[in-house]
Protein backbone atom coordinates (compact mmCIF):
# COMPACT_ATOMS: atom_id res chain seq x y z
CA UNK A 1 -49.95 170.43 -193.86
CA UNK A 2 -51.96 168.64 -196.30
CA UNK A 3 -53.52 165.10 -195.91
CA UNK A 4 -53.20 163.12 -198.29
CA UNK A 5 -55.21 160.04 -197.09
CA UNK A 6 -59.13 159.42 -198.87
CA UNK A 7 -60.09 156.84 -196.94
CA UNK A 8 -62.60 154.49 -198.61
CA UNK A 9 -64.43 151.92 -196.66
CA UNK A 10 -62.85 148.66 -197.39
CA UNK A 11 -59.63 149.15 -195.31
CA UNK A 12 -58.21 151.03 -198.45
CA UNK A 13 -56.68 154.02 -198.03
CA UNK A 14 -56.53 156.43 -201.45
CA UNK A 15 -53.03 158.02 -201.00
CA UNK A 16 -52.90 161.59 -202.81
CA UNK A 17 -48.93 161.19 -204.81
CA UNK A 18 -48.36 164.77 -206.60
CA UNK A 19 -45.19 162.09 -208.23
CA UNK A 20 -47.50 158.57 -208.36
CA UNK A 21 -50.99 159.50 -208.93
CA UNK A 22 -53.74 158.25 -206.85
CA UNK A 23 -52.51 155.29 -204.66
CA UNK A 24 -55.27 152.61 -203.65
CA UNK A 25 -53.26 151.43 -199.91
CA UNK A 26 -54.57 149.00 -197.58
CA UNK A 27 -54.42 151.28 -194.17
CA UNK A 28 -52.88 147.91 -192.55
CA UNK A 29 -49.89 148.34 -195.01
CA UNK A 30 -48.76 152.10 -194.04
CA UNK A 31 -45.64 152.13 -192.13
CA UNK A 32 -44.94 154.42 -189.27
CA UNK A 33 -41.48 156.59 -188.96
CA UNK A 34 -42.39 157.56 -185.08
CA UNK A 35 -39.75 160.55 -184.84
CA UNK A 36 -40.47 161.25 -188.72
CA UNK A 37 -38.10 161.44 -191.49
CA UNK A 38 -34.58 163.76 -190.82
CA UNK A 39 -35.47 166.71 -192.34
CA UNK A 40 -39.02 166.02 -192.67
CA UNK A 41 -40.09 165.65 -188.46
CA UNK A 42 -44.13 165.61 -189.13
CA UNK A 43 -44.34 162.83 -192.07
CA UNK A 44 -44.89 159.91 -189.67
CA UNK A 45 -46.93 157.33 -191.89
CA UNK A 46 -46.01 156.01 -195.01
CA UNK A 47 -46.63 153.85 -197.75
CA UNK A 48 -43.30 151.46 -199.33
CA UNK A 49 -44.38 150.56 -203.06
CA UNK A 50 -42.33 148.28 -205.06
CA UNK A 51 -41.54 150.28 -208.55
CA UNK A 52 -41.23 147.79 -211.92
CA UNK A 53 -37.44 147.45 -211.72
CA UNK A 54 -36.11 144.67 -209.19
CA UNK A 55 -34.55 146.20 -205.94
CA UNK A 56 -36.21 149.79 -206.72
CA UNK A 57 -39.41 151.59 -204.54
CA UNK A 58 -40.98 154.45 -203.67
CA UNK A 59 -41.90 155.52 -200.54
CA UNK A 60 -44.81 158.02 -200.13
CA UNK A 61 -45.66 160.24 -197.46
CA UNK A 62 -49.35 159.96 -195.77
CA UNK A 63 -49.03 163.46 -194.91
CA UNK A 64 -47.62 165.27 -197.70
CA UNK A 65 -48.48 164.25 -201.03
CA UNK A 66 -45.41 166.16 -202.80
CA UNK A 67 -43.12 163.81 -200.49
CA UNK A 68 -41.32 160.95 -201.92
CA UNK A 69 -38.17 158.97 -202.04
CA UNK A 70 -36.75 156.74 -204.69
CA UNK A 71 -35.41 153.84 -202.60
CA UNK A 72 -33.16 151.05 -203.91
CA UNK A 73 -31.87 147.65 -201.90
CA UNK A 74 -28.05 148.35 -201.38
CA UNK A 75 -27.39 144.81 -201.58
CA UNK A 76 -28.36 144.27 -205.37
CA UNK A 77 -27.06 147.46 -206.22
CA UNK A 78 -23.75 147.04 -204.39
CA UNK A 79 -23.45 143.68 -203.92
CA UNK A 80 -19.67 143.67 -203.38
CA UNK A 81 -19.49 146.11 -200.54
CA UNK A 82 -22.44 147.04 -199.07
CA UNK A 83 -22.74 145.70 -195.23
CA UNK A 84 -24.77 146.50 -192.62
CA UNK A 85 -24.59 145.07 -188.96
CA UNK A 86 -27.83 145.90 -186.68
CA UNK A 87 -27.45 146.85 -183.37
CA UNK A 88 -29.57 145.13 -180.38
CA UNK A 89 -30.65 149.20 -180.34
CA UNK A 90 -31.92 149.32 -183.50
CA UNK A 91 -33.60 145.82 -183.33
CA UNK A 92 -35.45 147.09 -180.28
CA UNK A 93 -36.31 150.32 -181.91
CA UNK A 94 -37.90 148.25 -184.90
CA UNK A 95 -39.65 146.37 -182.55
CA UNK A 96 -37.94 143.26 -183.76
CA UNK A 97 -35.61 140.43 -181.90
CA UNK A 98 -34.26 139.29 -184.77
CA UNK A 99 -33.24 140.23 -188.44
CA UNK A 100 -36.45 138.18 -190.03
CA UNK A 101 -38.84 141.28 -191.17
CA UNK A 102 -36.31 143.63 -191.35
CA UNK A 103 -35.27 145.29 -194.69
CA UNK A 104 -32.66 148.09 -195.42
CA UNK A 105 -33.00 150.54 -198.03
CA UNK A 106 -31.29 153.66 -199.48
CA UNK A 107 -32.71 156.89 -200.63
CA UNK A 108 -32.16 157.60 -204.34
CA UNK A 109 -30.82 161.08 -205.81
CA UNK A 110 -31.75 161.74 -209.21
CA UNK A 111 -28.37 163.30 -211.05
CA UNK A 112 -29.27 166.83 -212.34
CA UNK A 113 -28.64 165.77 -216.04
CA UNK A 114 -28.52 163.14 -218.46
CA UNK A 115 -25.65 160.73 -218.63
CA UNK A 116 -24.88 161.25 -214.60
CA UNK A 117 -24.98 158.91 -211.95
CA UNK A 118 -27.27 157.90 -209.72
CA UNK A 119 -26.13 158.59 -206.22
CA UNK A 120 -27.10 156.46 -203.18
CA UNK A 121 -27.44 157.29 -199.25
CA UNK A 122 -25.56 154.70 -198.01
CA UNK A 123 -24.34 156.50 -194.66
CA UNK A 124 -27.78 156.93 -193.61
CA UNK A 125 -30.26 153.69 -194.80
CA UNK A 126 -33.74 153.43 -194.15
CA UNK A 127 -34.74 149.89 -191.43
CA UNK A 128 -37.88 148.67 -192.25
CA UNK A 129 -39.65 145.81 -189.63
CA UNK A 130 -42.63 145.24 -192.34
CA UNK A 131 -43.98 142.79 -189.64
CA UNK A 132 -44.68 145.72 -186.92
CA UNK A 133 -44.99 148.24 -189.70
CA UNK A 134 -42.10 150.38 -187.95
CA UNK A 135 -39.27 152.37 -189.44
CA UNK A 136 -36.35 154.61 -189.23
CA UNK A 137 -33.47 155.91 -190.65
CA UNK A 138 -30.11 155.23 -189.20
CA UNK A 139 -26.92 157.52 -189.64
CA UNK A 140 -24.00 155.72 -189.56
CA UNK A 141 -21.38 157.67 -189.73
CA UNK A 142 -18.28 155.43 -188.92
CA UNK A 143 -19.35 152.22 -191.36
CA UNK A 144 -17.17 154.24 -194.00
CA UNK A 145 -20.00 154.97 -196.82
CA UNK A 146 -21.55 158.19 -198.17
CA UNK A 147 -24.82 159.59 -198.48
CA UNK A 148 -23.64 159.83 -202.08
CA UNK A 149 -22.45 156.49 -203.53
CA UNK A 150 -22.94 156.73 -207.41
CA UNK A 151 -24.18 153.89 -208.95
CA UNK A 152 -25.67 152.63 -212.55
CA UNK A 153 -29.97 152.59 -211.59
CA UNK A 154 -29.92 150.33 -215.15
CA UNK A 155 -27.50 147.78 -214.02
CA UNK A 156 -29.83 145.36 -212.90
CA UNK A 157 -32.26 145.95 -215.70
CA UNK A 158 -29.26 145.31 -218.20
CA UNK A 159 -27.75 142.40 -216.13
CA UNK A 160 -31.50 140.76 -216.59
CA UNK A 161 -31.60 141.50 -220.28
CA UNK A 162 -28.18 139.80 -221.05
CA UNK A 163 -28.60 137.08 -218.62
């Protein structure tokens, strides 16, 4: 395993992105994923960056600087469909009472060549409390979604340009 934390003495963290570069993080802004990522059980703490386009991030792994995901908010992106009810569970697992810091996101997969869609994990979205810095991801395998929902990455890029 390779750290990817420099830590520099003002409360900055450098995070080491083989995908982003050099990442200047305040240490008070990494999240923790206590029982990891599925798939990825040691990468515990990371950082969520907001990318240019509206509704899109990246999350980077802490602990492995070739980790990260392409995240999108499933409500811009699917704005006619895309529900999610939080259990008193999940809540408590967050560390949260209430829906207030929460935030859902989906990971991203990149199609394998030009003119494909996007596809979105919408089976299995990522809960963010950004208050307690605590996260998870959730399967949810009766709510009737996929982990891969296609979808247009542009669309709200082209909805801003013609609105």
């Amino acid at each position: 395993m390779s750290d990817s934390l420099g830590r520099l003495d003002s409360g900055l963290v450098n995070l080491s992105s083989e995908v982003l570069g050099t990442l200047p993080v305040l240490r008070g802004d990494l999240l923790e994923f206590p029982a990891g990522v599925p798939g990825f059980p040691a990468a515990r703490t990371w950082a969520l960056l907001p990318a240019p386009r509206e509704g899109v991030y990246w999350l980077q792994s802490a602990d492995y600087s070739a980790l990260a995901f392409l995240l999108v908010d499933p409500f811009l992106y699917f704005p006619e469909r895309y529900q999610v009810e939080l259990s008193n569970a999940e809540l408590a697992r967050l560390g949260s009472p209430g829906l207030q810091d929460i935030i859902v996101l989906a990971i991203v997969t990149m199609p394998p060549h030009r003119g494909e869609s996007c596809t979105a994990n919408l089976q299995a979205p990522l809960l963010f409390n950004l208050r307690e810095r605590q996260a998870f991801q959730s399967i949810r395998t009766d709510d009737g979604y996929s982990v891969r929902e296609a979808f247009d990455l542009d669309l709200l890029a082209s909805t801003a340009v013609a609105g």
